[in-house]
Protein backbone atom coordinates (compact mmCIF):
# COMPACT_ATOMS: atom_id res chain seq x y z
CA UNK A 1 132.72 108.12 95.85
CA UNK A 2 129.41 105.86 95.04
CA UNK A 3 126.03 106.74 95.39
CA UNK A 4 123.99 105.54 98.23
CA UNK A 5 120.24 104.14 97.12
CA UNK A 6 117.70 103.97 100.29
CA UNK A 7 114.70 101.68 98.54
CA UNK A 8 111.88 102.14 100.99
CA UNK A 9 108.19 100.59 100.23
CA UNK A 10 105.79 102.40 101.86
CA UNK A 11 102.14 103.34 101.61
CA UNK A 12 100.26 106.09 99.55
CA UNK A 13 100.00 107.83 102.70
CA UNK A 14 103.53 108.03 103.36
CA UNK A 15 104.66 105.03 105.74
CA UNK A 16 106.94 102.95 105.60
CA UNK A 17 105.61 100.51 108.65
CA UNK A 18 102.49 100.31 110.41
CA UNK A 19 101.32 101.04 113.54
CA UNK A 20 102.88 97.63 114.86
CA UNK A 21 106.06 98.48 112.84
CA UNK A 22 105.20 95.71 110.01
CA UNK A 23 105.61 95.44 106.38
CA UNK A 24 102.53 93.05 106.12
CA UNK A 25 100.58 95.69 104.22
CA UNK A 26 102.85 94.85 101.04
CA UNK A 27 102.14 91.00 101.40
CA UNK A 28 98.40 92.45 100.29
CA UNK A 29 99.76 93.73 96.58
CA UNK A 30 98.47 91.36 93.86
CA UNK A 31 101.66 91.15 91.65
CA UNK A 32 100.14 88.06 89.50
CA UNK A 33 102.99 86.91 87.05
CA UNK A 34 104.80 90.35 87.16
CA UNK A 35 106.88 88.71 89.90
CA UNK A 36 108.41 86.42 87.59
CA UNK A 37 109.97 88.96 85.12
CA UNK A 38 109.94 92.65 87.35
CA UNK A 39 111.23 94.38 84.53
CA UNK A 40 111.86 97.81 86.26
CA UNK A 41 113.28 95.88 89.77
CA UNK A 42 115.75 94.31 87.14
CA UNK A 43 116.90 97.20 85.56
CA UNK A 44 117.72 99.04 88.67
CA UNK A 45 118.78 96.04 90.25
CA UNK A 46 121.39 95.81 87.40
CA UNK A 47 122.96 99.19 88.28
CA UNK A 48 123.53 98.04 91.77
CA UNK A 49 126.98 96.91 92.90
CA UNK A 50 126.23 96.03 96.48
CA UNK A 51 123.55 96.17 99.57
CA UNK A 52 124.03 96.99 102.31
CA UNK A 53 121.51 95.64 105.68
CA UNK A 54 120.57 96.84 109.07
CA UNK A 55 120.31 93.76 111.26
CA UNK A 56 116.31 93.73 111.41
CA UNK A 57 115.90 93.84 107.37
CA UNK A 58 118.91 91.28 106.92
CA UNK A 59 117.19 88.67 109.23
CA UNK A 60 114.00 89.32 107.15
CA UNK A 61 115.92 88.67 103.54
CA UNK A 62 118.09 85.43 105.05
CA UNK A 63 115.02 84.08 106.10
CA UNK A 64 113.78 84.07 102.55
CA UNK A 65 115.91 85.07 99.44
CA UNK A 66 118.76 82.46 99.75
CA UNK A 67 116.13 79.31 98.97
CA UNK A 68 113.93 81.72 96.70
CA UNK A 69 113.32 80.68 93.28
CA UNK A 70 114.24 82.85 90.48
CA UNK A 71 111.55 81.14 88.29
CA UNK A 72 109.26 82.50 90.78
CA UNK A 73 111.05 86.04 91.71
CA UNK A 74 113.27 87.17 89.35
CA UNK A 75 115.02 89.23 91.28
CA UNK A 76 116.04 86.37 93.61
CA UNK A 77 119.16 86.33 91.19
CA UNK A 78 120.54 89.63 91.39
CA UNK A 79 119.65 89.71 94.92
CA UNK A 80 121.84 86.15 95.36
CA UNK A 81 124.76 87.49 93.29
CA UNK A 82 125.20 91.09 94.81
CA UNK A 83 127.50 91.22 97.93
CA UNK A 84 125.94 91.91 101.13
CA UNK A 85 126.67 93.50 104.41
CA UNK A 86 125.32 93.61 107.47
CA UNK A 87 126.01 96.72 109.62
CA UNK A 88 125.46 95.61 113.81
CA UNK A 89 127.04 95.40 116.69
CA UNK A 90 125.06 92.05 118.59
CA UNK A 91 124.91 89.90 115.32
CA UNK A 92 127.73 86.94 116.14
CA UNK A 93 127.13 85.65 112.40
CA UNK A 94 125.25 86.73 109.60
CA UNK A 95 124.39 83.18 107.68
CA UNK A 96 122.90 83.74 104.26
CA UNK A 97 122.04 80.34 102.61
CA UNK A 98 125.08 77.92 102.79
CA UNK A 99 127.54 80.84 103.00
CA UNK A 100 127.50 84.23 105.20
CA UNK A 101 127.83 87.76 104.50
CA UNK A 102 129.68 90.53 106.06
CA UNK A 103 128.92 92.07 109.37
CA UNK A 104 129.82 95.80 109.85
CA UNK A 105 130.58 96.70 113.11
CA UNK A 106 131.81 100.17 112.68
CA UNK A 107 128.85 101.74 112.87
CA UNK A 108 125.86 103.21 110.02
CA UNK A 109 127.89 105.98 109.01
CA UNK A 110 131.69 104.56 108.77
CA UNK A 111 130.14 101.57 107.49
CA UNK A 112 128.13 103.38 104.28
CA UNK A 113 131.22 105.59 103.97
CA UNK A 114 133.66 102.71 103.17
CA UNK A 115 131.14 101.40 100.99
CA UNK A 116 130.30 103.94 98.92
CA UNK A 117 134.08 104.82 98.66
CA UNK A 118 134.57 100.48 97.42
CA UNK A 119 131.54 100.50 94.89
CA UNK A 120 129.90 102.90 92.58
CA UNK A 121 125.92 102.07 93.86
CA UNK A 122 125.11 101.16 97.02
CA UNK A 123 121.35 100.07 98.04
CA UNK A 124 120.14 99.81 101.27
CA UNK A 125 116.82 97.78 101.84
CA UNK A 126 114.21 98.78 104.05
CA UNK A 127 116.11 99.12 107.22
CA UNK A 128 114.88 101.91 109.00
CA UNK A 129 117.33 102.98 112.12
CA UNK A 130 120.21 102.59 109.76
CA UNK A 131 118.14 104.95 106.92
CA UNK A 132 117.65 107.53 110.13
CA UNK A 133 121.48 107.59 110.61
CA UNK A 134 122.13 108.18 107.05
CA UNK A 135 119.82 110.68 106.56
CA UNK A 136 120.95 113.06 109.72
CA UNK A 137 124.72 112.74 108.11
CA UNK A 138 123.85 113.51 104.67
CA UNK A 139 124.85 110.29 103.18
CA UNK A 140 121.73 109.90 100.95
CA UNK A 141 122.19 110.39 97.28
CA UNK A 142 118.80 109.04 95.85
CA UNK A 143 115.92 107.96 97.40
CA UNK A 144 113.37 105.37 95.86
CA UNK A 145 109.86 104.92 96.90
CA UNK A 146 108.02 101.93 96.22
CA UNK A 147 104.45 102.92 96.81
CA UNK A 148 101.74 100.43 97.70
CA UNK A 149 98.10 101.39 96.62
CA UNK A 150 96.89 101.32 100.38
CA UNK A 151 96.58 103.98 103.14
CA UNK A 152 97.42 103.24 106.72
CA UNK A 153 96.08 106.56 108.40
CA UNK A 154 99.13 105.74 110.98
CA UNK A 155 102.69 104.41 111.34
CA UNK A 156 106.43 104.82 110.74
CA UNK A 157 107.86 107.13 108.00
CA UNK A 158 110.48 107.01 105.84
CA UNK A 159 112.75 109.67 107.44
CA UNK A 160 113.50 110.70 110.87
CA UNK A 161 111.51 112.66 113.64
CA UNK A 162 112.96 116.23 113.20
CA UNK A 163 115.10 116.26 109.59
CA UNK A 164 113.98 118.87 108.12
CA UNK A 165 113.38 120.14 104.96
CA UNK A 166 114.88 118.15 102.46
CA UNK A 167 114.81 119.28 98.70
CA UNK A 168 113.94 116.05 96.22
CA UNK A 169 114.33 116.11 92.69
CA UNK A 170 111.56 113.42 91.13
CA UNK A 171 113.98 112.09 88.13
CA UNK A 172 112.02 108.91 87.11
CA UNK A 173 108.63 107.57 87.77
CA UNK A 174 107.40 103.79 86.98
CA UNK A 175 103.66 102.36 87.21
CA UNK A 176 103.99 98.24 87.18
CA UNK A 177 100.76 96.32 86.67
CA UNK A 178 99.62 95.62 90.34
CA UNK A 179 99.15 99.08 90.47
CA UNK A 180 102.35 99.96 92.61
CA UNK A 181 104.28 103.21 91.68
CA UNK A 182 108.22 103.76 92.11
CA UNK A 183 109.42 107.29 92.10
CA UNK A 184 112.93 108.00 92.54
CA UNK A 185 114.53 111.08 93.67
CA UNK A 186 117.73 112.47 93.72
CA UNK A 187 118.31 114.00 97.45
CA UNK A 188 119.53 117.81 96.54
CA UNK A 189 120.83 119.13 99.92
CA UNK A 190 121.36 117.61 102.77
CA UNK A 191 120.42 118.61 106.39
CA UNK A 192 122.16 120.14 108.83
CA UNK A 193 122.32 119.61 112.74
CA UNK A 194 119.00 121.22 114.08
CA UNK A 195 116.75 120.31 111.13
CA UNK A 196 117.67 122.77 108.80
CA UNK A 197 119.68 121.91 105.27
CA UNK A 198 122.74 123.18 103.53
């Protein structure tokens, strides 16, 4: 069975959307020429073997990774080559550049399950009601925070209204030069119906 990545970027105060449920406070980090290389995005991108989408998040990459340039944004090239799935219901197509990916219609949990069970990583982007379902059924294995140097004072977090207790363990820690931190976790227990954890 693979492991399940949730990559969330959120603020130093702990959100990852604002008030309005936007990412826009991101589009404020000043990554300079770091964009071009992203040496730690790279090397966990290269560990991933597929990524998987909730509809919202997959409408927001389609819009802009197929016609991205990797000269630009390196990691428009790992991001082009990985397979992709979409898990929704509503979504007739899922059109990414001249081809299409995957739509999942089996739901968050069936879907991540028969993922995880076809590759060894699994990352899930941003994505939130999707995250929420994997979290309640314990599907988690790691959790990776990329942390913007802004507070919000208000918003969405990363994990759903009522989880619970959930023990981390912080097993690597990166500072890039705009000043954003990723910390990853490994998720130790996971909860239980009613909030508590196993």
């Amino acid at each position: 069975m693979g492991e399940i990545t949730i990559e969330q970027i959120v603020s130093v105060d702990g959100y990852a959307a604002d008030a309005g449920g936007g990412i826009g406070f991101f589009d404020d980090v000043d990554f300079g020429d770091q964009a071009r290389t992203d040496t730690e995005q790279m090397r966990w991108l290269g560990g991933v073997e597929a990524v998987l989408f909730g509809k919202r998040t997959y409408e927001m990459f389609a819009d802009y990774w197929p016609d991205a340039d990797p000269r630009e944004d390196a990691v428009a090239t790992p991001i082009g080559r990985l397979p992709k799935y979409v898990v929704s219901r509503t979504l007739a197509r899922a059109p990414w550049g001249e081809g299409e990916i995957e739509i999942l219609r089996e739901g968050p949990e069936r879907a991540a399950r028969a993922l995880a069970a076809q590759y060894g990583s699994v990352a899930v982007w941003g994505s939130l009601e999707l995250t929420d379902a994997l979290f309640r059924a314990g599907l988690v294995d790691v959790l990776r925070l990329r942390i913007v140097p802004v507070l919000l004072g208000a918003g969405r977090g990363v994990t759903p209204a009522g989880i619970g207790v959930i023990p981390l363990e912080l097993v690597a820690s990166h500072r890039d030069s705009s000043g954003m931190v990723i910390d990853e976790y490994r998720v130790l227990r996971a909860p239980r119906p009613g909030g508590a954890t196993t």
